[in-house]
N, C-alpha and C. Protein backbone atom coordinates (compact mmCIF):
# COMPACT_ATOMS: atom_id res chain seq x y z
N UNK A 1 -100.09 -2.88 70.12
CA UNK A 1 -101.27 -3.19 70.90
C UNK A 1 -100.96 -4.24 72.00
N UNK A 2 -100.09 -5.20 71.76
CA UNK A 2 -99.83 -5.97 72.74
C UNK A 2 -99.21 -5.48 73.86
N UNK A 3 -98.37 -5.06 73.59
CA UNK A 3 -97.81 -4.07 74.56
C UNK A 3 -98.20 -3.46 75.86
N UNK A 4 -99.59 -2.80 74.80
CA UNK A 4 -100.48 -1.59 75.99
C UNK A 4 -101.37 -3.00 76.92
N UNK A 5 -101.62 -4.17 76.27
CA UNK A 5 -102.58 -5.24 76.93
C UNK A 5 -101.11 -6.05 78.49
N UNK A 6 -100.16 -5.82 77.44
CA UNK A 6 -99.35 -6.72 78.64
C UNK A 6 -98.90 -5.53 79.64
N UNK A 7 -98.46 -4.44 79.41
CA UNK A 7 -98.25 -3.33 80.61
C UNK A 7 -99.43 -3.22 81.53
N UNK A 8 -100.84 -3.33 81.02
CA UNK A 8 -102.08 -3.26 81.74
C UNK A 8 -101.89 -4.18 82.57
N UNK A 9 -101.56 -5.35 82.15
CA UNK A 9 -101.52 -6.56 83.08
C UNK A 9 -100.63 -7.03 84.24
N UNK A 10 -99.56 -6.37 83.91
CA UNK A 10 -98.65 -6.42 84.82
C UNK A 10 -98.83 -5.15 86.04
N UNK A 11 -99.45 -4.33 85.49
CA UNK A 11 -99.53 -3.45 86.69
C UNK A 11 -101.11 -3.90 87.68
N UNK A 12 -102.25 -4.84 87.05
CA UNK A 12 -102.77 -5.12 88.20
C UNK A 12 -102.16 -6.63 88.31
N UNK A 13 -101.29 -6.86 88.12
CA UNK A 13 -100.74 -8.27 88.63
C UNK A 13 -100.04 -7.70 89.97
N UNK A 14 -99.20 -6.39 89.81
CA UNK A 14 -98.39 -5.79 90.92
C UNK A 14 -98.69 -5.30 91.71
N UNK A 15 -100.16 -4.55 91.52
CA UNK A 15 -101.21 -4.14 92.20
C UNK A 15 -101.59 -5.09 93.50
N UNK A 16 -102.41 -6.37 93.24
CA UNK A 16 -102.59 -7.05 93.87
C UNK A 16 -101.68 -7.54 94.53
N UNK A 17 -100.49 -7.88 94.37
CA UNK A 17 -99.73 -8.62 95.39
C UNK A 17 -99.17 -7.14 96.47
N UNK A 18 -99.01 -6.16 95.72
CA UNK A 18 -98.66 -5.23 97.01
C UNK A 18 -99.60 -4.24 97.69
N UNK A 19 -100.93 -5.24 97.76
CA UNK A 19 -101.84 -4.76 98.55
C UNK A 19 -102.20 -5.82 99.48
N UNK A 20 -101.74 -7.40 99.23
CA UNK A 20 -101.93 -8.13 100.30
C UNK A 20 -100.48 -8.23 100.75
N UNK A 21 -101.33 -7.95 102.47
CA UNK A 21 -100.15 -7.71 103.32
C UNK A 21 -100.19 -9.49 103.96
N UNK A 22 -98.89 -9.92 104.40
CA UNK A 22 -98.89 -11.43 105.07
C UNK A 22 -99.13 -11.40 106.32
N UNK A 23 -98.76 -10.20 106.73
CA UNK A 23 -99.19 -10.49 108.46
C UNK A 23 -100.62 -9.75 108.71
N UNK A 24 -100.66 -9.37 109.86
CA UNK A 24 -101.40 -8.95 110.77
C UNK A 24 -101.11 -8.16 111.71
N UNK A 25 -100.98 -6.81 112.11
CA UNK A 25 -100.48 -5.87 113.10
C UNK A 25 -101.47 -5.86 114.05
N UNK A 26 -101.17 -6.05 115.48
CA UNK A 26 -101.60 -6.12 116.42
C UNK A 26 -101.41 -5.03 117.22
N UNK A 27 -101.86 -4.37 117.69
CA UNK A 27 -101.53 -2.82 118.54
C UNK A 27 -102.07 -2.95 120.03
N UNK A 28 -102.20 -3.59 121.12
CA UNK A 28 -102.32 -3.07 122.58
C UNK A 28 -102.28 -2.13 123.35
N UNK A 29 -103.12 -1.49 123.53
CA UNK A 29 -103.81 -0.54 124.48
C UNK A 29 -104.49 -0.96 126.05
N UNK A 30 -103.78 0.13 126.75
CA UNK A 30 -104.19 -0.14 128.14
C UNK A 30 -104.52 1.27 128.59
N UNK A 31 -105.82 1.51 129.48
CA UNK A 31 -105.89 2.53 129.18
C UNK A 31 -106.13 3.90 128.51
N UNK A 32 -106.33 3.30 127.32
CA UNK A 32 -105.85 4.30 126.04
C UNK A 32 -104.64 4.70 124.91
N UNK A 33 -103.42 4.15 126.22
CA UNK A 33 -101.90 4.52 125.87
C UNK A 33 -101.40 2.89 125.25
N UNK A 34 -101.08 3.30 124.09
CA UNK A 34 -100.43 2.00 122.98
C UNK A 34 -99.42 1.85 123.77
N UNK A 35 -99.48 0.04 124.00
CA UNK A 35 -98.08 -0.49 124.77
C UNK A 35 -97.43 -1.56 123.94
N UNK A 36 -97.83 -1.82 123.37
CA UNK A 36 -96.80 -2.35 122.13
C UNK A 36 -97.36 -2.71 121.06
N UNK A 37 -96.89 -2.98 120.23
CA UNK A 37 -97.38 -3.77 118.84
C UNK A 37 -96.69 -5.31 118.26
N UNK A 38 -97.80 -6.13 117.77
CA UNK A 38 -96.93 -7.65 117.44
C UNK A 38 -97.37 -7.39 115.83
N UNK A 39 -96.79 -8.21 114.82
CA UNK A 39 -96.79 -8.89 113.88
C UNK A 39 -97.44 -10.53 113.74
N UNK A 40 -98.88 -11.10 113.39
CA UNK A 40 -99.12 -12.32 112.86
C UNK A 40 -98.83 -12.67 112.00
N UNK A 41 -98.37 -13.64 111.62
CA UNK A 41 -98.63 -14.30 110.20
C UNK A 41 -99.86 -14.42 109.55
N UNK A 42 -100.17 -14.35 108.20
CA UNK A 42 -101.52 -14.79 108.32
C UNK A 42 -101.77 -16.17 108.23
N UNK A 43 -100.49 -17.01 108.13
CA UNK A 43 -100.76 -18.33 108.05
C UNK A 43 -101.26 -18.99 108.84
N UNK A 44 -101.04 -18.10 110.31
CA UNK A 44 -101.65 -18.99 111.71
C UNK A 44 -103.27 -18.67 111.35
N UNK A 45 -104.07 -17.64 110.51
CA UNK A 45 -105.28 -17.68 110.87
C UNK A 45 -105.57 -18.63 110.60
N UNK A 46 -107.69 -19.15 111.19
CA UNK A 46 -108.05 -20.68 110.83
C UNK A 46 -109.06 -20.19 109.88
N UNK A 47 -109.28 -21.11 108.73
CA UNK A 47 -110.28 -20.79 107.57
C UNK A 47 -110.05 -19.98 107.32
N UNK A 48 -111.69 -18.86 107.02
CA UNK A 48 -112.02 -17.93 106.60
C UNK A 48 -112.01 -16.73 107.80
N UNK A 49 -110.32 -16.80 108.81
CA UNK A 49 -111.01 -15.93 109.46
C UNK A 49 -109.29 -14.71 109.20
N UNK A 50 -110.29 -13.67 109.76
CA UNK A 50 -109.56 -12.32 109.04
C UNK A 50 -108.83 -11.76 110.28
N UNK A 51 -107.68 -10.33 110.04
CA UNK A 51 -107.00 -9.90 111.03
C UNK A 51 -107.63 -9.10 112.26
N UNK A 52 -108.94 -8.76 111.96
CA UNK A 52 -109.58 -7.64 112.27
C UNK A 52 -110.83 -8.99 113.55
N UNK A 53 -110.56 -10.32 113.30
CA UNK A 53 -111.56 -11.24 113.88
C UNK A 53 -110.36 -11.11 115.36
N UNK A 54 -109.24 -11.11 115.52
CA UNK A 54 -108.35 -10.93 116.32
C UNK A 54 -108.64 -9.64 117.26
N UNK A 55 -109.00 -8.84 117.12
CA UNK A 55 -109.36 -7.58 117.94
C UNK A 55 -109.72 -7.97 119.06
N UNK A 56 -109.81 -7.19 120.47
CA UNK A 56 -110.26 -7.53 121.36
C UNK A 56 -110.52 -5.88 121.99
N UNK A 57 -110.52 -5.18 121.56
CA UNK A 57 -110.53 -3.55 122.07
C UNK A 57 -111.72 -3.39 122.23
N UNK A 58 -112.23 -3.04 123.80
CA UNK A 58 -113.50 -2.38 124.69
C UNK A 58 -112.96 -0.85 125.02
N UNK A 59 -113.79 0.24 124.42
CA UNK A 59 -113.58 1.26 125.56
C UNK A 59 -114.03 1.45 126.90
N UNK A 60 -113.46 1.94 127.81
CA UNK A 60 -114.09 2.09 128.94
C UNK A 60 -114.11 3.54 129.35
N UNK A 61 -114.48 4.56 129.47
CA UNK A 61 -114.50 5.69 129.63
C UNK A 61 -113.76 6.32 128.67
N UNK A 62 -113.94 6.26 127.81
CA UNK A 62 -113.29 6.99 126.71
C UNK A 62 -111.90 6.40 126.26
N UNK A 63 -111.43 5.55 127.02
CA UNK A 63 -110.03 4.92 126.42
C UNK A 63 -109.74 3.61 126.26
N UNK A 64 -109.32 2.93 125.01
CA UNK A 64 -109.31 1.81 124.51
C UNK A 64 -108.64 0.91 125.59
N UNK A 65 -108.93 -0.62 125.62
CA UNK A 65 -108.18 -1.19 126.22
C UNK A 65 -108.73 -2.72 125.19
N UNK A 66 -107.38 -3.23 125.37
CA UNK A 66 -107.12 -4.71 124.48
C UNK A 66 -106.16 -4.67 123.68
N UNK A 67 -106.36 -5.55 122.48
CA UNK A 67 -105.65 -5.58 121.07
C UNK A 67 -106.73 -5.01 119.86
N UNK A 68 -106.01 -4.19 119.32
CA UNK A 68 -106.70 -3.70 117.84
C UNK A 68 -105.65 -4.34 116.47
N UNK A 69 -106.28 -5.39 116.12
CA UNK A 69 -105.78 -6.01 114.91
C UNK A 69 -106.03 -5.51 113.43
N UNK A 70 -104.87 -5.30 112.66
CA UNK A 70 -105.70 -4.91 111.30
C UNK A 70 -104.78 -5.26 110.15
N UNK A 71 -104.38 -5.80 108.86
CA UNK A 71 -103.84 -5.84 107.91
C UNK A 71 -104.18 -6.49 106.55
C-alpha cells in the first residue's frame, strides 16, 4: 500500500514541476508575418504579474502586429 501512495505522489510531484515553464516566449509580428521570437525569464516579472500581461498584439486588418507572450 505504501508503495501505490508514494508512486501517486511522485507522479503529481513530476507533474507539476514539468508543467511550470521558467520563461516566457515572446513571438513578434509585423504585419501578420512572425519576425522573431525571445525567451523571458520569469524572474524579471513584477509581483503577481503573468507572461500573457507582456502581450502587446493589435490586429489591424486582419493581421497581427506586436508581441504575443505566453508560457
Amino acid at each position: 500500500m505504501k508503495k501505490v501512495v508514494l508512486s501517486c505522489a511522485l507522479v503529481v510531484v513530476v507533474g507539476l514541476f514539468a508543467s511550470c515553464s521558467k520563461n516566457c516566449t515572446c513571438t513578434s509580428y509585423v504585419n501578420g508575418e512572425e519576425v522573431g521570437t525571445i525567451e523571458i525569464s520569469k524572474t524579471k516579472l513584477k509581483n503577481s504579474q503573468k507572461c500573457s500581461d507582456l502581450s502587446t498584439v493589435v490586429v489591424i486588418g486582419g493581421k497581427k502586429n506586436g508581441s504575443e507572450c505566453h508560457g
